[in-house]
Protein backbone atom coordinates (compact mmCIF):
# COMPACT_ATOMS: atom_id res chain seq x y z
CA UNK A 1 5.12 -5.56 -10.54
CA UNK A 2 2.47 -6.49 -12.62
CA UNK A 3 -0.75 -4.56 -11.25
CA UNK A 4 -1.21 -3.15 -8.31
CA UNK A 5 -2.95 -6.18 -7.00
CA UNK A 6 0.64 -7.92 -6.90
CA UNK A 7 2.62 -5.95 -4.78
CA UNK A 8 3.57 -7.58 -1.54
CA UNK A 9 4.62 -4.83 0.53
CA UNK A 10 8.58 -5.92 -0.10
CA UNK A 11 8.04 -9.73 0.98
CA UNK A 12 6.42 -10.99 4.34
CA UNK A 13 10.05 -10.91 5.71
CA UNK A 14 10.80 -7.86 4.67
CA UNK A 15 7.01 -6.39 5.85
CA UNK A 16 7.34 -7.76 9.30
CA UNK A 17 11.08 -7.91 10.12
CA UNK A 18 12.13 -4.48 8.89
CA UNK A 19 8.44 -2.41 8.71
CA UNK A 20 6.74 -3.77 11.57
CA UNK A 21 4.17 -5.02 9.88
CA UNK A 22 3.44 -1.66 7.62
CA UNK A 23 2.80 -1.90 3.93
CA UNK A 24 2.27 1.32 1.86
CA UNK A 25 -0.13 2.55 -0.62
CA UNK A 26 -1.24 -0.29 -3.34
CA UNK A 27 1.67 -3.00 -1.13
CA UNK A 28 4.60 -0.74 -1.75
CA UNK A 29 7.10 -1.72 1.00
CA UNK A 30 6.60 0.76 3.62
CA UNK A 31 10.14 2.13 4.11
CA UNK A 32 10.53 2.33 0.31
CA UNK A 33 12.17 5.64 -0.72
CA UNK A 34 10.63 6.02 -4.16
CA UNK A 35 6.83 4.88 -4.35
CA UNK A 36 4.65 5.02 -7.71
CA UNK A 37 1.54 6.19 -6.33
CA UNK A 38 2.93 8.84 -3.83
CA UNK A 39 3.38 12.10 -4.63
CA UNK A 40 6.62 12.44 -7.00
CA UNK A 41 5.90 8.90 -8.11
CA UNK A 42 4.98 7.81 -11.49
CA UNK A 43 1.59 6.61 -10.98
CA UNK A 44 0.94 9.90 -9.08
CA UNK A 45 -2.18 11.62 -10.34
CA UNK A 46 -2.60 14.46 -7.99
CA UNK A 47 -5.73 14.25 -6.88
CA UNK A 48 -7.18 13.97 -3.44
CA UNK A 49 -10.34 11.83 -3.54
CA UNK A 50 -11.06 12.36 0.52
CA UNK A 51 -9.63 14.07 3.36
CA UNK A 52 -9.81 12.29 6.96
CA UNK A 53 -9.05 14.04 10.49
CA UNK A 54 -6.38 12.13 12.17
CA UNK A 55 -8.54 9.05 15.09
CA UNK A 56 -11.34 9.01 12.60
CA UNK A 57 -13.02 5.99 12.38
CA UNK A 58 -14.24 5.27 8.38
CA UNK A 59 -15.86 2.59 6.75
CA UNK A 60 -14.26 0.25 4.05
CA UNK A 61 -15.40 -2.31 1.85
CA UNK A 62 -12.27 -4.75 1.07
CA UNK A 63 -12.22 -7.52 -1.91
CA UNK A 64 -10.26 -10.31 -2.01
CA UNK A 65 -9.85 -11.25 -5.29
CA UNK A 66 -6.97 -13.93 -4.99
CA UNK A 67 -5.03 -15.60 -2.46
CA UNK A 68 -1.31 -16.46 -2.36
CA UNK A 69 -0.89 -18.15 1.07
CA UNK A 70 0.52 -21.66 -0.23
């Protein structure tokens, strides 16, 4: 990958016919053994920026900065 912002979550076939759907952290693919920015990964840093009780309902803000639908 180049950035984080490119990471497809292993393909839109591979998302929805093997994971359901589910994409990881940053668009890792979900089932993927080995991911950068989970703990053991290579992007790892170790720290924990919030803590959320399981059902809670948060806010989020979410940018689009680039579409790739063709």
């Amino acid at each position: 990958y180049y950035e984080h912002t490119q990471m497809f979550c292993g393909g839109i076939n591979h998302q929805w016919s093997v994971n359901g759907g589910k994409c990881s952290i940053c668009g890792e693919a979900y089932d993927q053994k080995t991911k950068l920015f989970d703990k053991g990964g290579e992007k790892y840093l170790g720290k924990i920026v919030r803590t959320y009780t399981q059902g809670s309902v948060i806010s989020v803000t979410v940018i689009v900065s680039t579409s790739i639908v063709e």
